[in-house]
N, C-alpha and C. Protein backbone atom coordinates (compact mmCIF):
# COMPACT_ATOMS: atom_id res chain seq x y z
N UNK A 1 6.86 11.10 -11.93
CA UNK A 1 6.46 12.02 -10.86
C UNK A 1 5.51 11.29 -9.91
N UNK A 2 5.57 11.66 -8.73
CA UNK A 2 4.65 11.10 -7.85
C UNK A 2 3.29 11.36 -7.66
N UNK A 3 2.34 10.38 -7.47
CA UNK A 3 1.00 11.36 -7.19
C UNK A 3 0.76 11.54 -5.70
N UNK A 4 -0.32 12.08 -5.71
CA UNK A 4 -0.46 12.86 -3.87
C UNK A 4 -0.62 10.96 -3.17
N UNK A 5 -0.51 10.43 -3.75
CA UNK A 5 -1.02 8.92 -2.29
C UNK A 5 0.68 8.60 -2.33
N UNK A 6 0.86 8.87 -3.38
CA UNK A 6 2.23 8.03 -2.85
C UNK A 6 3.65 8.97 -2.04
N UNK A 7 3.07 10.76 -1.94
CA UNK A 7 4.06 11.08 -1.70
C UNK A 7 3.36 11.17 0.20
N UNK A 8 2.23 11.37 0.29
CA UNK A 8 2.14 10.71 1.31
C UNK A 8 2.32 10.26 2.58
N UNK A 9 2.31 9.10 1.52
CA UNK A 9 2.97 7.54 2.08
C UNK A 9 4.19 7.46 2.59
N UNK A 10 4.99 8.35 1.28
CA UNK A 10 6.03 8.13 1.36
C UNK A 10 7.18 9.23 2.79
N UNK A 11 6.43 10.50 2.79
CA UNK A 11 6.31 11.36 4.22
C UNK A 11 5.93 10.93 6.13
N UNK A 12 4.79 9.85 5.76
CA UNK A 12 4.67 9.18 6.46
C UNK A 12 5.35 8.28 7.21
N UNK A 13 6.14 7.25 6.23
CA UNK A 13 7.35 6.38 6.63
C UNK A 13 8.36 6.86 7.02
N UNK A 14 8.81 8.30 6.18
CA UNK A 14 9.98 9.19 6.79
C UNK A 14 9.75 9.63 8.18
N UNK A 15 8.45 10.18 8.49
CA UNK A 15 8.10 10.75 9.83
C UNK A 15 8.58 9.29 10.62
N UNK A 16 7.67 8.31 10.35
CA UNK A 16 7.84 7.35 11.27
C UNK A 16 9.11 6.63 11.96
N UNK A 17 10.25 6.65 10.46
CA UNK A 17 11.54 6.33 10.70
C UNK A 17 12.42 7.40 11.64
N UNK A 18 11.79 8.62 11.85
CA UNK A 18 12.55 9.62 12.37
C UNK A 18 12.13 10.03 14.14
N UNK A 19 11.19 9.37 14.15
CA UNK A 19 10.34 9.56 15.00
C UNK A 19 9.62 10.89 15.45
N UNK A 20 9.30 11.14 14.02
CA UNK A 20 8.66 12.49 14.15
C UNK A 20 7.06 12.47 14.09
N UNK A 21 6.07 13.44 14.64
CA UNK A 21 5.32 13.54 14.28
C UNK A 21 5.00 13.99 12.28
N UNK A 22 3.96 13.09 12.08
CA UNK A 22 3.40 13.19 10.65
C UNK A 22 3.13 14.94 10.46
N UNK A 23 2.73 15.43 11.02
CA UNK A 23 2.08 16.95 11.10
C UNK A 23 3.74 17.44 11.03
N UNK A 24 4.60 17.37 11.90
CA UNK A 24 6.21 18.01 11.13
C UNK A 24 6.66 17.40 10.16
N UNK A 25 6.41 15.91 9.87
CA UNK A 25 7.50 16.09 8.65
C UNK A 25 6.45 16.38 7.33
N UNK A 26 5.61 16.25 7.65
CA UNK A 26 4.29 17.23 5.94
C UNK A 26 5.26 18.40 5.89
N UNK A 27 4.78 18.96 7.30
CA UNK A 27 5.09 20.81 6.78
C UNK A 27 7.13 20.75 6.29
N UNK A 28 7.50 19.80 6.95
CA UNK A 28 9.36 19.56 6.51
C UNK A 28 9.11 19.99 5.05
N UNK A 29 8.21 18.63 4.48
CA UNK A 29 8.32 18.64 2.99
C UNK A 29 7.71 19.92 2.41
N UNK A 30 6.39 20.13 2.67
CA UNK A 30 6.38 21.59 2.17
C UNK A 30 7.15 22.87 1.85
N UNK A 31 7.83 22.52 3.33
CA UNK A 31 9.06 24.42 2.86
C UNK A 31 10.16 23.29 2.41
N UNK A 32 10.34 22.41 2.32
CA UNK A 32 11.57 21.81 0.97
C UNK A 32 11.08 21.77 -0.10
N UNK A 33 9.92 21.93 -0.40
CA UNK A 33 9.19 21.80 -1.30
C UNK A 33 9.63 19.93 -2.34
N UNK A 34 9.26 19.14 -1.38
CA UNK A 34 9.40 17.98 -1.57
C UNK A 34 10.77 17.56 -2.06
N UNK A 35 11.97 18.39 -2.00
CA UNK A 35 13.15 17.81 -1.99
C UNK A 35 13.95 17.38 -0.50
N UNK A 36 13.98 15.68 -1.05
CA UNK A 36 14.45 15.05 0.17
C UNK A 36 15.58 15.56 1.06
N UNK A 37 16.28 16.07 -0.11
CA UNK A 37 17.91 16.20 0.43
C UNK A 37 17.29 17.79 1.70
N UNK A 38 16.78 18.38 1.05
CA UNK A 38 16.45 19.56 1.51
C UNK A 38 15.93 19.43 3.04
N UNK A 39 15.05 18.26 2.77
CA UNK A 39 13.77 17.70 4.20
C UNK A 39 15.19 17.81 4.82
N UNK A 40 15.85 16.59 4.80
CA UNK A 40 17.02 15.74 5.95
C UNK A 40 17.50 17.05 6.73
N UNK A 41 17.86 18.31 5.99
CA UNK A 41 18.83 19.32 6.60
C UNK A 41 17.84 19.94 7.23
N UNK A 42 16.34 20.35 7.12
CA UNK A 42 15.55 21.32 7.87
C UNK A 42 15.69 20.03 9.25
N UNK A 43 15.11 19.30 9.17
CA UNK A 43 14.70 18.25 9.74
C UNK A 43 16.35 18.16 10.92
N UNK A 44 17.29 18.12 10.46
CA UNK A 44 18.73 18.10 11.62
C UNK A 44 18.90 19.76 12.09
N UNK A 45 17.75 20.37 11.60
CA UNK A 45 18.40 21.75 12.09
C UNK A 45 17.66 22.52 12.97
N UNK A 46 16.51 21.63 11.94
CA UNK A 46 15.32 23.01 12.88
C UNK A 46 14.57 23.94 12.18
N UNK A 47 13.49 24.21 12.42
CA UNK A 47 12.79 25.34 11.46
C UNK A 47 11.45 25.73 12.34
N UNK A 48 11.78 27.19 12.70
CA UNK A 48 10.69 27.85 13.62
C UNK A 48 9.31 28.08 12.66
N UNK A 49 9.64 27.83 11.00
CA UNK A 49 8.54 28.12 9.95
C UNK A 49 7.94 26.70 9.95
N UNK A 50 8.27 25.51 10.04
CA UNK A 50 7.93 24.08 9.81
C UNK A 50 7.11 23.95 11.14
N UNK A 51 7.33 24.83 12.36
CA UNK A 51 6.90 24.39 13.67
C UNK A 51 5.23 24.76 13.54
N UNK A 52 5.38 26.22 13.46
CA UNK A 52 4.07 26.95 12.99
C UNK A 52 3.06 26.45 12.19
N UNK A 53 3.69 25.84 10.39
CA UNK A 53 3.10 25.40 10.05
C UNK A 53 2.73 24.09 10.28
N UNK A 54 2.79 23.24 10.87
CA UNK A 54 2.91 21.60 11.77
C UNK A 54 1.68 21.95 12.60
N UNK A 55 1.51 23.16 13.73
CA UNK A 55 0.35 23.16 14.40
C UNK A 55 -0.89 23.66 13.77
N UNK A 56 -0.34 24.24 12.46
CA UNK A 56 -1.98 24.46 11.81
C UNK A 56 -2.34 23.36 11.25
N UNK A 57 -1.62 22.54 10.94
CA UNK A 57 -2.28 21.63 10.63
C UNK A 57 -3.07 19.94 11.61
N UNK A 58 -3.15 20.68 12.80
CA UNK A 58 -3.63 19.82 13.95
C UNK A 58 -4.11 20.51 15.23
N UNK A 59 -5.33 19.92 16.00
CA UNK A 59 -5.79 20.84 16.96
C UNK A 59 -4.54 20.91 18.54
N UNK A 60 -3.79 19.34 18.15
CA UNK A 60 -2.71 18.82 19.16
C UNK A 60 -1.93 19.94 19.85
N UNK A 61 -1.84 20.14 21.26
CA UNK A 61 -1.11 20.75 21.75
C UNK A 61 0.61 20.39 21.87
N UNK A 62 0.79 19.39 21.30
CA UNK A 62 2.44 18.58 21.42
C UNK A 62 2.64 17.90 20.68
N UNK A 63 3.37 18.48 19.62
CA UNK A 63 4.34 17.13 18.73
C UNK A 63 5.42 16.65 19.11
N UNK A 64 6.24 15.81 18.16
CA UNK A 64 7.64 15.73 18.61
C UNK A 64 8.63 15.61 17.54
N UNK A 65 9.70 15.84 17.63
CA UNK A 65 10.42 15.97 16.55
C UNK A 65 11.64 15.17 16.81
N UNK A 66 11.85 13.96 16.53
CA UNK A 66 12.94 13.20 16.91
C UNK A 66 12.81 13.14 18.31
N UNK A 67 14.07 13.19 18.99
CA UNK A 67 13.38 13.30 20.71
C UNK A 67 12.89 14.11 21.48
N UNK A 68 13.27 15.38 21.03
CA UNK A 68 12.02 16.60 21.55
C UNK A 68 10.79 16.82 21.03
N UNK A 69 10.06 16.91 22.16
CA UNK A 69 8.55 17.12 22.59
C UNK A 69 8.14 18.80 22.03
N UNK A 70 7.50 19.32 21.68
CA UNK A 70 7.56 20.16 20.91
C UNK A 70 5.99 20.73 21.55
N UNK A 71 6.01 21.92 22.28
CA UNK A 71 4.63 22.29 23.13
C UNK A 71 3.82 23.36 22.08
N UNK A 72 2.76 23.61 21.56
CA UNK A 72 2.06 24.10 21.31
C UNK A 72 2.36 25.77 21.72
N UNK A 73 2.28 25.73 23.05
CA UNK A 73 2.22 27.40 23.60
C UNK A 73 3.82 27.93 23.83
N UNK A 74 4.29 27.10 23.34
CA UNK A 74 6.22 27.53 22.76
C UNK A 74 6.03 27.75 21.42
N UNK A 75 5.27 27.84 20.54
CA UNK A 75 5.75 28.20 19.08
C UNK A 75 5.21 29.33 19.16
């Protein structure tokens, strides 16, 4: 099982490879509840619950999610 540094880490590199903000792909993994297969499909689809939770976790008015820009006062 993983511990909290390595899963992370390991969220981190995914964000980065995807070109997502870190703050969406945390909350990705959260409502997958850390199943990858699960992340990949929210993550190609979309999730108005991942968006919400992504800005509580930052004061940032704009993330991005792959190539869309993602505004704060749109969620």
């Amino acid at each position: 099982m993983q511990n909290q540094q390595s899963k992370v880490h390991h969220v981190g590199e995914w964000a980065s490879l995807r070109n997502t903000s870190p703050e969406i792909a945390e909350a990705i993994f959260e409502v997958a509840k850390f199943d990858e297969k699960m992340a990949e499909k929210i993550w190609e689809n979309g999730s108005d619950e991942v968006l919400t939770l992504a800005f509580e976790k930052t004061d940032k008015d704009s993330l991005f999610w792959g190539e869309q820009t993602i505004e704060r006062k749109n969620v």
